[in-house]
Protein backbone atom coordinates (compact mmCIF):
# COMPACT_ATOMS: atom_id res chain seq x y z
CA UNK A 1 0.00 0.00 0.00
CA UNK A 2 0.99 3.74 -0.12
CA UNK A 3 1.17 4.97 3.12
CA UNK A 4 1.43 8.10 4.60
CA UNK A 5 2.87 8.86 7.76
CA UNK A 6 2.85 12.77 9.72
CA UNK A 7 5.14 13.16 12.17
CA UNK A 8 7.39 10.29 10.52
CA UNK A 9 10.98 11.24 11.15
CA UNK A 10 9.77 11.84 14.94
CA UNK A 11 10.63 9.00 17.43
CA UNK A 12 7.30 6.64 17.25
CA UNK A 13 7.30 7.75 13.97
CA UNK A 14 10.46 6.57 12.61
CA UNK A 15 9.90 3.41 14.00
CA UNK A 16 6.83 2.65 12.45
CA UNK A 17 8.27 3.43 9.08
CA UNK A 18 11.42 1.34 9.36
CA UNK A 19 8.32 -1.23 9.97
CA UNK A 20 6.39 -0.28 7.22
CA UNK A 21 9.24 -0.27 4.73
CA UNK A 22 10.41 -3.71 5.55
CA UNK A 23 6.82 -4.87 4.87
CA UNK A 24 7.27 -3.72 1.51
CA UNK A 25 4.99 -0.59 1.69
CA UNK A 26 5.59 2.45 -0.32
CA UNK A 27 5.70 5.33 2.45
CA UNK A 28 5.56 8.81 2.64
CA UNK A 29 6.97 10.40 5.31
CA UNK A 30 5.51 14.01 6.10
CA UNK A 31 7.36 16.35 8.66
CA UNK A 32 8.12 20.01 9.23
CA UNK A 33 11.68 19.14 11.59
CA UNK A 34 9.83 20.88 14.88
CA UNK A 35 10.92 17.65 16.86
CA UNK A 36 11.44 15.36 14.05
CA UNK A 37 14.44 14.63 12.93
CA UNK A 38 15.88 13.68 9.27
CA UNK A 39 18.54 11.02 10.85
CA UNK A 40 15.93 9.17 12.10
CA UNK A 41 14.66 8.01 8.21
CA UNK A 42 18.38 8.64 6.91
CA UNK A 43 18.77 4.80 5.87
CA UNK A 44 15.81 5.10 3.74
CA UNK A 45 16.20 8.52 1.75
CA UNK A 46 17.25 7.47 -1.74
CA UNK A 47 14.95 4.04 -1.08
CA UNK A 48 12.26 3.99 -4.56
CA UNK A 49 9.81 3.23 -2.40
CA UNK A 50 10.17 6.07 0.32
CA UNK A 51 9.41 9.40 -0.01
CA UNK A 52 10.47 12.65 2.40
CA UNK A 53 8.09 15.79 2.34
CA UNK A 54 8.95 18.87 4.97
CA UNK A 55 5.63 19.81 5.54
CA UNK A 56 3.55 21.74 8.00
CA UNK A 57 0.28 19.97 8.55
CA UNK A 58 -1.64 23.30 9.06
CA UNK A 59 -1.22 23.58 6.26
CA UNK A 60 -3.41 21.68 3.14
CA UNK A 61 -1.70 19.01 0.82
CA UNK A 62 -2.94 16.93 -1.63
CA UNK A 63 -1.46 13.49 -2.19
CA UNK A 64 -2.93 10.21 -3.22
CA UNK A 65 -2.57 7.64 -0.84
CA UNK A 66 -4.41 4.17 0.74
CA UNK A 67 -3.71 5.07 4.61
CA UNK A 68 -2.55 7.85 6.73
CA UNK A 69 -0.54 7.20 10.53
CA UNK A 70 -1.34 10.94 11.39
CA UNK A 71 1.34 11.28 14.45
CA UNK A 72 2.37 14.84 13.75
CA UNK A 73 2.14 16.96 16.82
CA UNK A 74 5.35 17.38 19.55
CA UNK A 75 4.23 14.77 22.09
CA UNK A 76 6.64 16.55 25.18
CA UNK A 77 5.48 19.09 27.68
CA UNK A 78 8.57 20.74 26.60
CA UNK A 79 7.77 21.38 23.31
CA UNK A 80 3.96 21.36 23.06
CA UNK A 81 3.77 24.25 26.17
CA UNK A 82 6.93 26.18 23.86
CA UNK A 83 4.44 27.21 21.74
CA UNK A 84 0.95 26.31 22.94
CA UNK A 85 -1.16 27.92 19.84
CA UNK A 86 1.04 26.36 17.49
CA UNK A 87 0.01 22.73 19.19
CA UNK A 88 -3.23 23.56 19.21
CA UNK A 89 -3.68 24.28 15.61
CA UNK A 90 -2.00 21.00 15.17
CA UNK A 91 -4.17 19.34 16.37
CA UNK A 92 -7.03 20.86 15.28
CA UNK A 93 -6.29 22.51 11.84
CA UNK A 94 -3.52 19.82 10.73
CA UNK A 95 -6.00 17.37 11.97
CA UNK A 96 -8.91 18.77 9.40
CA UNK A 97 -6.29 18.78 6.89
CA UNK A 98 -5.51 15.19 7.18
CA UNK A 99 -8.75 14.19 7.41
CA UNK A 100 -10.31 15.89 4.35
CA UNK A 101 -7.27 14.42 3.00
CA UNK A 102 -8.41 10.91 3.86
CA UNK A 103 -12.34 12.17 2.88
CA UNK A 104 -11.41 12.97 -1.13
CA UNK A 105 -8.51 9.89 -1.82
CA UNK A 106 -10.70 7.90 0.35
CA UNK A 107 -7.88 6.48 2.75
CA UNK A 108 -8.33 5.18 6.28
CA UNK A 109 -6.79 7.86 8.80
CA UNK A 110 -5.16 6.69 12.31
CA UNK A 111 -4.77 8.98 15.01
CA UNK A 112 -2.18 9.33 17.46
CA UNK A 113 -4.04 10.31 20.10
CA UNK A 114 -2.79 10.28 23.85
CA UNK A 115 -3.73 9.04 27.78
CA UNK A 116 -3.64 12.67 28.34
CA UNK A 117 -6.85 12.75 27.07
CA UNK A 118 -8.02 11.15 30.64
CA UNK A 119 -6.05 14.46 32.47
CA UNK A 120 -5.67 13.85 35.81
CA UNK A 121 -7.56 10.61 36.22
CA UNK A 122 -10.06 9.98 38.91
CA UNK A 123 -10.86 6.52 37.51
CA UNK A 124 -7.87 3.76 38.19
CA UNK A 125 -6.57 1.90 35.37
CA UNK A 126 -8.38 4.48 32.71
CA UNK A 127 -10.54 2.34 30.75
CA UNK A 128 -11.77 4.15 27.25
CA UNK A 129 -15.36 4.58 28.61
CA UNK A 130 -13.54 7.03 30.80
CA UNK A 131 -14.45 10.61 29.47
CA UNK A 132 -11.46 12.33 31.60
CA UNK A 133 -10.56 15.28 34.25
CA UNK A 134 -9.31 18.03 32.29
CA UNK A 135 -8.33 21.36 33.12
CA UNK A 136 -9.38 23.47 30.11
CA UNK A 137 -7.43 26.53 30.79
CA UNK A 138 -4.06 24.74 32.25
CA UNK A 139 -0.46 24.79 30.48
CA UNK A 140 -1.29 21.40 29.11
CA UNK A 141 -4.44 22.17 27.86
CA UNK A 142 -3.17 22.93 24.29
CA UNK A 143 -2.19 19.33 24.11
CA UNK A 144 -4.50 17.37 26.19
CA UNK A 145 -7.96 19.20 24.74
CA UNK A 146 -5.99 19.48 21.42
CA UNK A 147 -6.27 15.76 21.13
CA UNK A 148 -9.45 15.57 22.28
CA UNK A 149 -11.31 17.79 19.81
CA UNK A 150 -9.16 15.83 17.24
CA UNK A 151 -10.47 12.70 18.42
CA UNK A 152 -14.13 14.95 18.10
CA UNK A 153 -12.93 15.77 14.52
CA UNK A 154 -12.22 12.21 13.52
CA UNK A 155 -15.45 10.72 14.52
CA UNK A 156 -17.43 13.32 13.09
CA UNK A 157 -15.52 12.86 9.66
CA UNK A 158 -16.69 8.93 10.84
CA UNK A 159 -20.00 9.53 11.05
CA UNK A 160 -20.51 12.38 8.46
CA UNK A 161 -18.68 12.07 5.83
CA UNK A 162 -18.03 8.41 5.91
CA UNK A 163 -14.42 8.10 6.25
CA UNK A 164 -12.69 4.88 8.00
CA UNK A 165 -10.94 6.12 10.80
CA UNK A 166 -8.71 4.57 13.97
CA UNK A 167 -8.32 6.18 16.76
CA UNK A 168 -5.25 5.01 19.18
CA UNK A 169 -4.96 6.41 22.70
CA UNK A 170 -0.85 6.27 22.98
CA UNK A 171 0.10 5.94 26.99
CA UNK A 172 3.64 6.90 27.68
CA UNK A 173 6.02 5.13 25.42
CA UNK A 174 10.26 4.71 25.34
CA UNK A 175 12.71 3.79 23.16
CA UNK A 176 15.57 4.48 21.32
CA UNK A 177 15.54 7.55 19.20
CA UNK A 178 14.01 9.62 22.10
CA UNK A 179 15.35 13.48 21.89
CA UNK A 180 17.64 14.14 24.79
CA UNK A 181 15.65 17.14 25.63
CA UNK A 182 12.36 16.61 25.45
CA UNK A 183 11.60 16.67 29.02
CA UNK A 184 10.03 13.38 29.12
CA UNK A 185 10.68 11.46 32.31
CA UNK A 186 13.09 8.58 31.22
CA UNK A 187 14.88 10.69 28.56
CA UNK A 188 15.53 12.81 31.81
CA UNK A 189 16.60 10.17 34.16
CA UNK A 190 18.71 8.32 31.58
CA UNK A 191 20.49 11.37 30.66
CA UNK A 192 21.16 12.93 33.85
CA UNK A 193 22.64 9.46 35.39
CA UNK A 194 25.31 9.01 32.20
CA UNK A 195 26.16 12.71 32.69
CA UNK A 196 26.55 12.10 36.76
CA UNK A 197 24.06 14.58 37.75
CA UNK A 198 21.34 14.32 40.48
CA UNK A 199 18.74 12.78 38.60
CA UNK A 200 15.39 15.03 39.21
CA UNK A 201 11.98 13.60 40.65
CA UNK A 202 9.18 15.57 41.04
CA UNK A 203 6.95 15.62 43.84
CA UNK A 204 7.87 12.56 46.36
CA UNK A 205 7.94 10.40 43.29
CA UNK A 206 4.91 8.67 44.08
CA UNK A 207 3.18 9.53 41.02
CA UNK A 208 2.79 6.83 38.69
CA UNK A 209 3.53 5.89 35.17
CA UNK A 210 3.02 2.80 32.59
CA UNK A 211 6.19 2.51 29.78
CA UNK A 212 5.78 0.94 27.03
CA UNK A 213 8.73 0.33 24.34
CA UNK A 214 8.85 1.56 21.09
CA UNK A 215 8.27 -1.84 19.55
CA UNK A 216 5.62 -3.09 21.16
CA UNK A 217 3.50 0.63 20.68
CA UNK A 218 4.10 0.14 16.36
CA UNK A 219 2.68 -3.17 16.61
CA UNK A 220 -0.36 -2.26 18.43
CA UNK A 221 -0.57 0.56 15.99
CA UNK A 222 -0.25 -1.34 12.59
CA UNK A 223 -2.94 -4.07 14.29
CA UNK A 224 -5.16 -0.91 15.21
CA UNK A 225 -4.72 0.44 11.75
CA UNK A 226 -5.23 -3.16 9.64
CA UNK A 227 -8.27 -3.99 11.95
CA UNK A 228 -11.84 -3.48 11.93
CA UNK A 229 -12.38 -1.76 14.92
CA UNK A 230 -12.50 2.08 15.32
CA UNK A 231 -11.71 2.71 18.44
CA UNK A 232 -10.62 4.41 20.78
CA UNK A 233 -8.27 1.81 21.63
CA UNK A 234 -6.04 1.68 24.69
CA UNK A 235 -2.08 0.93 23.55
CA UNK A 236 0.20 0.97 26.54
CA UNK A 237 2.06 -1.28 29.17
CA UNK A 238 -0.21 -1.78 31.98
CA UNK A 239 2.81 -2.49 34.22
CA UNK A 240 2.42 0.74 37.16
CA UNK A 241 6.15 2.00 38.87
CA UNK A 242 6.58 5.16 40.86
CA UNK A 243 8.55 7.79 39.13
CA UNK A 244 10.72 7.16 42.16
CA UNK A 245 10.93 3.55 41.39
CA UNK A 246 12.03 4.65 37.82
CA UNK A 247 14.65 6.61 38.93
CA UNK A 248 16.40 4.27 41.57
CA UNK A 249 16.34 1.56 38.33
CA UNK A 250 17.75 3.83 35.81
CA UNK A 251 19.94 4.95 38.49
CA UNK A 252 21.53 1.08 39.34
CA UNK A 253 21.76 0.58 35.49
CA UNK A 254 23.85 3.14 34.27
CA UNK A 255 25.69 5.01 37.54
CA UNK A 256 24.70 3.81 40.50
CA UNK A 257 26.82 6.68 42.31
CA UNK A 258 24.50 9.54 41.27
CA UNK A 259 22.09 11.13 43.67
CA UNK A 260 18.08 11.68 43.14
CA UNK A 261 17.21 15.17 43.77
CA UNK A 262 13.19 16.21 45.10
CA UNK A 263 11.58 19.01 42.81
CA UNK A 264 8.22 20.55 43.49
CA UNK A 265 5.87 18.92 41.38
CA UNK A 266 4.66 20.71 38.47
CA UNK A 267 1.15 22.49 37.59
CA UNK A 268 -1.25 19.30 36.74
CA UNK A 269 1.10 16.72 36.56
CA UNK A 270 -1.35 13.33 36.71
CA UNK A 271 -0.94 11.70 39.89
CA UNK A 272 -1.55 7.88 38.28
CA UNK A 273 -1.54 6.35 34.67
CA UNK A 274 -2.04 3.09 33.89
CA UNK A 275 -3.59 1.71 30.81
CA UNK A 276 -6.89 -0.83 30.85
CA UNK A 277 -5.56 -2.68 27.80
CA UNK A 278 -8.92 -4.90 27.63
CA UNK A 279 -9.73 -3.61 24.43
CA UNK A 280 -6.41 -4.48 22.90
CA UNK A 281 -6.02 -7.74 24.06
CA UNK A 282 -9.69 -8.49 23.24
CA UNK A 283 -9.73 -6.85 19.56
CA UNK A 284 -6.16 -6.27 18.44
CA UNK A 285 -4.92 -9.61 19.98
CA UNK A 286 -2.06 -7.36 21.39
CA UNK A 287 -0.56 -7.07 24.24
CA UNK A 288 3.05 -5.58 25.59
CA UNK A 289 6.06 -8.09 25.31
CA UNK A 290 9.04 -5.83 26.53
CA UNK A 291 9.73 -5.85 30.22
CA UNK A 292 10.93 -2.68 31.45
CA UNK A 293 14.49 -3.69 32.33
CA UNK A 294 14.67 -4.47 28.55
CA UNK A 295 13.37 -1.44 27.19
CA UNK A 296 15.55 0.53 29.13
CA UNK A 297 18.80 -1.46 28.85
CA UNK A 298 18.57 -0.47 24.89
CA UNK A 299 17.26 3.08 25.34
CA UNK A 300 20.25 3.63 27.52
CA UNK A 301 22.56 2.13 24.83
CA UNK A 302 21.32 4.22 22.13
CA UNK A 303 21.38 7.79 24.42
CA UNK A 304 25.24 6.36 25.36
CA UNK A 305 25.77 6.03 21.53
CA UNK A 306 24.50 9.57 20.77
CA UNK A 307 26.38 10.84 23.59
CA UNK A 308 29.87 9.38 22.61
CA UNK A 309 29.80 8.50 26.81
CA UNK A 310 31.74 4.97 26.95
CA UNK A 311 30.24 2.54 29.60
CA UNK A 312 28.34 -0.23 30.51
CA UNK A 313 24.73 -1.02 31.28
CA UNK A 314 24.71 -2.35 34.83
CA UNK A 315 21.37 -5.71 34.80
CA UNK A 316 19.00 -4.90 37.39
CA UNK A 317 17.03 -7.08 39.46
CA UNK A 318 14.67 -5.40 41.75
CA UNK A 319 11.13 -5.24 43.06
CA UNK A 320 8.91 -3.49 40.92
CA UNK A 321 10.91 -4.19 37.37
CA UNK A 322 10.59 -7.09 34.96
């Protein structure tokens, strides 16, 4: 098929397309470089059947193509509160875009939509019945009601206008290919501990968190995409650690001699995530394979790789990680 995917030299991104090329698929890869980055597709520019468009989705473009992976929108509280109007016209206006795209070729649209949708959750695990706690007028509002009106958009294209959509509620997800910077909690932890500084925790650290790796997150995303159900779908690791318990692991892996420093926990940080994968399991026939300890021990290699920081990755066996 000829696929399209937004956001597709971004890290989940990337990831699905080295998937979708090795299936044989001819794939377009859409991105304007906000968080994206061209070295993530490098090994398949100059491939005939891969294609690289810089490309603001706010903008309209017409292309003929069978599906559309629309991930385009930065995914970091770094980078979506940067510029907060800008994220929210992503995901409303570059939404529109792609799905009048996928209303004239016809093509079945997938969105990347997010667990933030659920805010700051009253309801423990968050199943997708769970309509969410939202602050409307908060500094994550541009990204957490930003996905929701695009998941408003996308079944109202559904039931309008007839297009086949998917929509994918992503919880948080690691892997290699992560930007250093983006604020996100293991790309923090990970490289704090290989520079040997205090690695920061918010809060008391009792806040939780799900992780699922990179590889796992594509494959619930192709089987979301190739199914016949609509959605929204759960796609996370419903595995629960502390942020603490995150930080003591990454800390025994890579430099056990590095301290964890207490920060005051920012405005509306959720207190608990954890995925109800029912849904998945039930209709996708998917479910997380990558214990933690994995996950991390080849995120770390890949941020020591970037970093040109020589080392080893210490194996970990303690309560609370596969």
């Amino acid at each position: 098929m000829r696929i399209l995917v937004t956001g597709g030299a971004g890290f989940i991104g990337s990831h699905l397309i080295d998937r979708l090329m090795t299936e044989g698929h001819d794939v377009i890869c859409l991105d304007n470089f906000y968080t994206g980055r061209k070295h993530n597709v490098l090994r398949w520019i100059g491939h005939p059947y891969f294609e690289l468009i810089r490309h603001d989705i706010t903008e309209p473009i017409r292309l003929e193509v069978d599906q559309i992976y629309h991930l385009a929108c930065p995914a970091s509280p770094v980078h979506y509160q940067y510029n907060p109007v800008k994220t929210i016209k992503t995901n409303v206006i570059g939404t529109l875009n792609m799905l009048g795209l996928a209303k004239r070729v016809k093509a079945r649209l997938l969105l990347a939509s997010t667990s933030e949708v659920y805010g700051d959750p009253e309801v423990h695990p968050q199943t997708e019945e769970y309509w969410g706690n939202v602050n409307t007028i908060g500094i994550r509002s541009c990204y957490d009601e930003g996905k929701r009106v695009a998941e408003t958009l996308a079944f109202d294209y559904h039931r309008q206008n007839d297009v086949e959509v998917r929509v994918a509620r992503i919880f948080n997800t690691y892997g290699p290919r992560m930007l250093e910077n983006d604020g996100r909690v293991v790309s923090n932890f990970v490289v704090q501990a290989l520079k040997g500084t205090p690695l920061t925790v918010y809060g008391a650290g009792s806040q939780t968190r799900s992780f699922c790796y990179v590889s796992d997150m594509v494959d619930g995303l192709i089987r979301l995409m190739n199914g016949s159900h609509t959605g929204p779908i759960n796609l996370g690791n419903p595995e629960e650690y502390t942020i603490l318990e995150l930080a003591q692991t990454v800390q025994k892996m890579v430099n056990p001699d590095t301290d964890i420093r207490f920060e005051p926990l920012p405005q509306d940080d959720p207190r608990r995530r954890k995925p109800d994968i029912t849904k998945a399991q039930k209709l996708l026939s998917w479910q997380p394979t990558i214990p933690l300890s994995e996950g991390l021990r080849h995120t770390i290699e890949d941020f020591r790789a970037r970093s040109g920081i020589s080392g080893s990755t210490h194996p970990v066996d303690c309560v609370g990680v596969d």
